[in-house]
Protein backbone atom coordinates (compact mmCIF):
# COMPACT_ATOMS: atom_id res chain seq x y z
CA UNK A 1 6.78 -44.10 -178.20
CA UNK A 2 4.01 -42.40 -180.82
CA UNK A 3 0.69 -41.50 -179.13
CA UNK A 4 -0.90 -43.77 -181.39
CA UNK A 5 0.36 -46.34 -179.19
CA UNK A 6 -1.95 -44.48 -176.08
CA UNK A 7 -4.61 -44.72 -178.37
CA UNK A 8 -4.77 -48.40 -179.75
CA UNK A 9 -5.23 -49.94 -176.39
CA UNK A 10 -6.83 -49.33 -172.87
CA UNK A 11 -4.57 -47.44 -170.64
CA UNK A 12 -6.15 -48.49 -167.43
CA UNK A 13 -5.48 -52.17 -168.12
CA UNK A 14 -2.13 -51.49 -168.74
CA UNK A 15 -1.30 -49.82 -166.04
CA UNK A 16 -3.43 -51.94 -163.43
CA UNK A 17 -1.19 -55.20 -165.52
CA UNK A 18 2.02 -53.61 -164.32
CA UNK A 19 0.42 -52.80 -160.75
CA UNK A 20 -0.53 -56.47 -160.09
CA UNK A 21 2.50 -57.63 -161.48
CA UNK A 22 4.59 -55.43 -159.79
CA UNK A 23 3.66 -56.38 -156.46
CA UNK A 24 3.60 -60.01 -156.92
CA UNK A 25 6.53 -60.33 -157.51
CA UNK A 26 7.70 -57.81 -154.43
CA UNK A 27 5.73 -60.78 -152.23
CA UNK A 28 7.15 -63.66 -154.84
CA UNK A 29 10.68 -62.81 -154.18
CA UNK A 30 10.04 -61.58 -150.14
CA UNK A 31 11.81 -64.77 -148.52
CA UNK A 32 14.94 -64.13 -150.18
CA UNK A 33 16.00 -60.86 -148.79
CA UNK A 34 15.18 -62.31 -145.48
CA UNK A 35 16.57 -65.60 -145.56
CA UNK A 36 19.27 -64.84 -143.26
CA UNK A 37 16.82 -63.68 -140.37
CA UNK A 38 14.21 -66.62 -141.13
CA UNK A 39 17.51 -69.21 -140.67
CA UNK A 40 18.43 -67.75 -137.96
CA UNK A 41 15.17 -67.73 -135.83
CA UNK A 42 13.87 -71.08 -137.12
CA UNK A 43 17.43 -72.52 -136.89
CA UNK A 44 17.86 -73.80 -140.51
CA UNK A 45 20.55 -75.37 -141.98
CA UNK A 46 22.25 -73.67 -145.52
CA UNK A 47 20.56 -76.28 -147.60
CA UNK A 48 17.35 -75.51 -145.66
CA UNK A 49 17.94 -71.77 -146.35
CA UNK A 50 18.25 -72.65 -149.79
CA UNK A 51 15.34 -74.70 -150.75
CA UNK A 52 12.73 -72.35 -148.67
CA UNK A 53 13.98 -69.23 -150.89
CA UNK A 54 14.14 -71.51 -154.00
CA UNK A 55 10.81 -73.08 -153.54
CA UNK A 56 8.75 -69.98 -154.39
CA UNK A 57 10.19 -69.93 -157.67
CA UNK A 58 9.89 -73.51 -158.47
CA UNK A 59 6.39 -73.73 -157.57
CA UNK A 60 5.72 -69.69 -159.63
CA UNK A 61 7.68 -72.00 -162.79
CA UNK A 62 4.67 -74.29 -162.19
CA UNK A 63 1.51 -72.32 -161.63
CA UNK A 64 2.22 -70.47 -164.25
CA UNK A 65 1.51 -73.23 -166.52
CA UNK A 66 -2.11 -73.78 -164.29
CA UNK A 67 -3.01 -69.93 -164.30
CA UNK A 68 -2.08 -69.47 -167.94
CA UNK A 69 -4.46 -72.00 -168.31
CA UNK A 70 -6.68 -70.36 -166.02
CA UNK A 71 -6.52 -67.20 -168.03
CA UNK A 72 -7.17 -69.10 -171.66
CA UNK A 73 -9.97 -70.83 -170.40
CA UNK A 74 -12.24 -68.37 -167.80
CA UNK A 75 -10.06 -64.90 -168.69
CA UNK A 76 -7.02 -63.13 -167.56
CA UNK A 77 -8.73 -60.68 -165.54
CA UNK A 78 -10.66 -63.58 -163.23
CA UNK A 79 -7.05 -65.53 -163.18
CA UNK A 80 -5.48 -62.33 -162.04
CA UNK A 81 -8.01 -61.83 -159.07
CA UNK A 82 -7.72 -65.68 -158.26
CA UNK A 83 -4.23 -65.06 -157.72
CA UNK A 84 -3.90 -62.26 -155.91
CA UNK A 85 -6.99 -63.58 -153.46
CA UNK A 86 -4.70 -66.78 -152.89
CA UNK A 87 -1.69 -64.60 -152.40
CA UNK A 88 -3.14 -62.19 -149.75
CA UNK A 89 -4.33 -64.96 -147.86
CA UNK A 90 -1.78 -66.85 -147.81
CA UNK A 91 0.40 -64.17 -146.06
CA UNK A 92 -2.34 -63.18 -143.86
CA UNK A 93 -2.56 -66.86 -142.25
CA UNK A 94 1.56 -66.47 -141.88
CA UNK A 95 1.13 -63.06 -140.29
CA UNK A 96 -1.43 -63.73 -138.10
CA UNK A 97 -0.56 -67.55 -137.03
CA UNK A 98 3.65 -67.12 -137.57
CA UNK A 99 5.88 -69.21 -139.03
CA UNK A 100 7.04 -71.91 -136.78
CA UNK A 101 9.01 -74.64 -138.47
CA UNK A 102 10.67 -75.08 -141.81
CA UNK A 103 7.94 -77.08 -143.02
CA UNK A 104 5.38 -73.96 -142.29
CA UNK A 105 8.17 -71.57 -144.30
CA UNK A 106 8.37 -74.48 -147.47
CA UNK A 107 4.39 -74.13 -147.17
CA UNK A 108 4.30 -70.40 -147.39
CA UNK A 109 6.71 -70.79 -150.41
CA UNK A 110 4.38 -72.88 -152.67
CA UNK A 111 1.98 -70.94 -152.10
CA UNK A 112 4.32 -67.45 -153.13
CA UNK A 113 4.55 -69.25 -156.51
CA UNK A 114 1.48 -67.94 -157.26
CA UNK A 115 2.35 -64.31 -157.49
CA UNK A 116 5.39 -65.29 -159.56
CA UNK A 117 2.57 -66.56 -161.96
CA UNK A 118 1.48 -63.53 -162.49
CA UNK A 119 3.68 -63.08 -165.66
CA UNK A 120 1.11 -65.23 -166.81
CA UNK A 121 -1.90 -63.58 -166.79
CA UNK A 122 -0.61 -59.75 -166.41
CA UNK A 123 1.36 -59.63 -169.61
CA UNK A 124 -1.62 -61.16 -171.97
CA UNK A 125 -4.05 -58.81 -170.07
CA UNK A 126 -2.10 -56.06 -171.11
CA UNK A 127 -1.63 -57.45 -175.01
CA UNK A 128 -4.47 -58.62 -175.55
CA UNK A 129 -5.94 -55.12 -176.07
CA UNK A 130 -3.49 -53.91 -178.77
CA UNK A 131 -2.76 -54.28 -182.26
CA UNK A 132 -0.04 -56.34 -183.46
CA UNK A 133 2.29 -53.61 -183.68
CA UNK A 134 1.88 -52.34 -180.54
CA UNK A 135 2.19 -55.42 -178.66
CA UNK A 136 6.15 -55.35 -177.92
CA UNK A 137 5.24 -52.08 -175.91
CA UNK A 138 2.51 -52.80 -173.85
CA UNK A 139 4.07 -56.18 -173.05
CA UNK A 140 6.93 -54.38 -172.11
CA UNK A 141 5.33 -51.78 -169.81
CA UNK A 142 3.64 -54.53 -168.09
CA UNK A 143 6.46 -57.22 -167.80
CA UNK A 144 8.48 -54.14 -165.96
CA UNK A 145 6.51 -55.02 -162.87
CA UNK A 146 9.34 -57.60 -162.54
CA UNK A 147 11.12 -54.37 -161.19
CA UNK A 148 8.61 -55.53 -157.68
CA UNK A 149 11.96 -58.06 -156.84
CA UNK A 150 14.08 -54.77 -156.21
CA UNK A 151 11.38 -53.23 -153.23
CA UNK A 152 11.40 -56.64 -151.74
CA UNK A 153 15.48 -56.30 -151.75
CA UNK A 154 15.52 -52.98 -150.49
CA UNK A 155 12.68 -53.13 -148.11
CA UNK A 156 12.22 -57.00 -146.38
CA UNK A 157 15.63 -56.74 -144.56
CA UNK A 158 15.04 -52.80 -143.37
CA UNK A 159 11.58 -53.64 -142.26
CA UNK A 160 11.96 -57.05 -140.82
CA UNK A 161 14.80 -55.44 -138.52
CA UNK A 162 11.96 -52.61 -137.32
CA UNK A 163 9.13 -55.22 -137.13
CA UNK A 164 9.90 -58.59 -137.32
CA UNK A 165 10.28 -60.62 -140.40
CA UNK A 166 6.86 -61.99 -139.24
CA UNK A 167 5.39 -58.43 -139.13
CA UNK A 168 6.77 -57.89 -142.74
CA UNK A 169 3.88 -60.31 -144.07
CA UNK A 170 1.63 -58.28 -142.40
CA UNK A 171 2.86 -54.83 -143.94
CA UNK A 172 2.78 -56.52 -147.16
CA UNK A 173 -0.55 -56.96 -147.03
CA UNK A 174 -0.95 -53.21 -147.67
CA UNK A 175 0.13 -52.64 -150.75
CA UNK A 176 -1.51 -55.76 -152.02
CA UNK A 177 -5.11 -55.16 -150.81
CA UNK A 178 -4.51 -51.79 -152.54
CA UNK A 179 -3.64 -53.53 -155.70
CA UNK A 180 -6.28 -56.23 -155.49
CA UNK A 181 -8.86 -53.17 -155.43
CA UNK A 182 -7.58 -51.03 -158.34
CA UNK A 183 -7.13 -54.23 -160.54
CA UNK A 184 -10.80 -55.22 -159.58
CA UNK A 185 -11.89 -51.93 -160.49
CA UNK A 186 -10.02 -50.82 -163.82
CA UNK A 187 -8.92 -53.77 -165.43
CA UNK A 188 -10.93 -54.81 -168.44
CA UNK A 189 -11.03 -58.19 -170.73
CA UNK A 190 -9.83 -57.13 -174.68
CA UNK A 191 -13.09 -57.62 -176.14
CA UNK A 192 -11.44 -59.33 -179.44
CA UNK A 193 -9.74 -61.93 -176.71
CA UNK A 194 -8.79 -65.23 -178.89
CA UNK A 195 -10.59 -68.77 -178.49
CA UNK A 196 -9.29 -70.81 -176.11
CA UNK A 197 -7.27 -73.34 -177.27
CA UNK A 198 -7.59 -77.44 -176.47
CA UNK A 199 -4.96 -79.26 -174.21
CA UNK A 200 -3.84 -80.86 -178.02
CA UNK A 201 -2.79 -77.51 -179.11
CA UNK A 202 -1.00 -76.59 -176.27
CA UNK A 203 1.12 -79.92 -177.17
CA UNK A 204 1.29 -79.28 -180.65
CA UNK A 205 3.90 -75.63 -179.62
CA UNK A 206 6.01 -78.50 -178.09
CA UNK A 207 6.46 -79.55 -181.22
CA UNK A 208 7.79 -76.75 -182.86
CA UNK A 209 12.04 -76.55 -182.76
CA UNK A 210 11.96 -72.99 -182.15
CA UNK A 211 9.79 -73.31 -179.10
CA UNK A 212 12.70 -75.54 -177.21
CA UNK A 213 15.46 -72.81 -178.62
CA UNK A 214 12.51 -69.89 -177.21
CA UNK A 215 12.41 -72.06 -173.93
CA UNK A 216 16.26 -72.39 -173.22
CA UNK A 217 16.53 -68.90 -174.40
CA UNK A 218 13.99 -68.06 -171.76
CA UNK A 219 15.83 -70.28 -169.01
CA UNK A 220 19.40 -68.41 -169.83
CA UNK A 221 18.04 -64.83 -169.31
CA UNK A 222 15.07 -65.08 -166.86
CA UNK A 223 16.77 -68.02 -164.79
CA UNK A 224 20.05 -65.73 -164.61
CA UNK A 225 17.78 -62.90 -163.40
């Protein structure tokens, strides 16, 4: 990587982009890890188990469509602060009132799809500020915050064993107040940000071949992730 690269963009951005995405998707993949101890204390079934650690990522499939939409029309950095403030407070209700019931964990989950639509907004935060040629990078730097799924792995099960799976909402809170704070403070709009573009041309990519071949592309690589 040249140092003309350092120079084209805004550094801060960047690395704010790959903060906020980093962390949501620590919280965006946090049921998973401990989906054994949330059965077991709520008494779910397997299918149960399933759904509640598959739900976050349905609904993050969804939102991302609404806060990419988000970011187009108000801009990414407002979309990325509306996220994270629905995030954090979402796990601060489950922290400080529990989770009870599988309907209360399913809950929780929808509203964990927001940080997984973070890729969303982080990655044309990041772009946005560099030339054409540099793009590939700084998307790349910031789409490494997917690399937030291994601390939930590592961490959850570890700390839910000290704590209390409960307690691990809590703790997460952290990390992400942290975040909110340096991404409210550093991260910039690209002043050259483009137009936003009308629901019709939104449809009109749907009508392009290579966008289906992009899109199962996309399924086969990030779905087997």
């Amino acid at each position: 990587m040249n140092t003309s690269f350092w120079k084209a963009g805004h550094t801060p951005t960047l690395f704010s982009a790959f903060l906020y995405f980093d962390l949501s998707f620590m919280v965006w993949y946090v049921l998973g890890p401990m989906g054994v101890q949330i059965a077991a204390d709520l008494g779910l079934t397997t299918q149960q188990r399933a759904f509640m650690v598959a739900t976050p990522i349905l609904s993050g499939a969804v939102l991302r469509l609404v806060l990419g939409m988000l970011a187009d029309r108000t801009s990414p950095k407002s979309a990325g602060l509306f996220g994270q403030i629905v995030v954090i407070a979402a796990l601060f209700v489950a922290w400080m009132h529990g989770i009870h019931n599988y309907e209360q964990a399913l809950l929780l989950g929808l509203f964990l799809g927001m940080a997984g639509a973070s890729f969303a907004v982080a990655l044309p935060l990041a772009s946005q500020w560099y030339p054409p040629q540099h793009q590939g990078k700084a998307m790349g730097i910031a789409g490494a915050g997917n690399s937030g799924t291994v601390l939930a792995a590592l961490f959850a099960p570890v700390l839910a064993t000290m704590f209390g799976w409960s307690n691990v909402f809590g703790l997460a809170l952290i990390p992400l107040v942290l975040t909110l704070i340096i991404f409210a403070s550093v991260a910039k709009n690209a002043p050259n940000r483009p137009a936003p573009k009308s629901f019709a041309d939104y449809m009109k990519a749907l009508g392009d071949r290579d966008s289906w071949w992009f899109m199962f592309f996309y399924s086969v690589t990030f779905g087997g992730f």
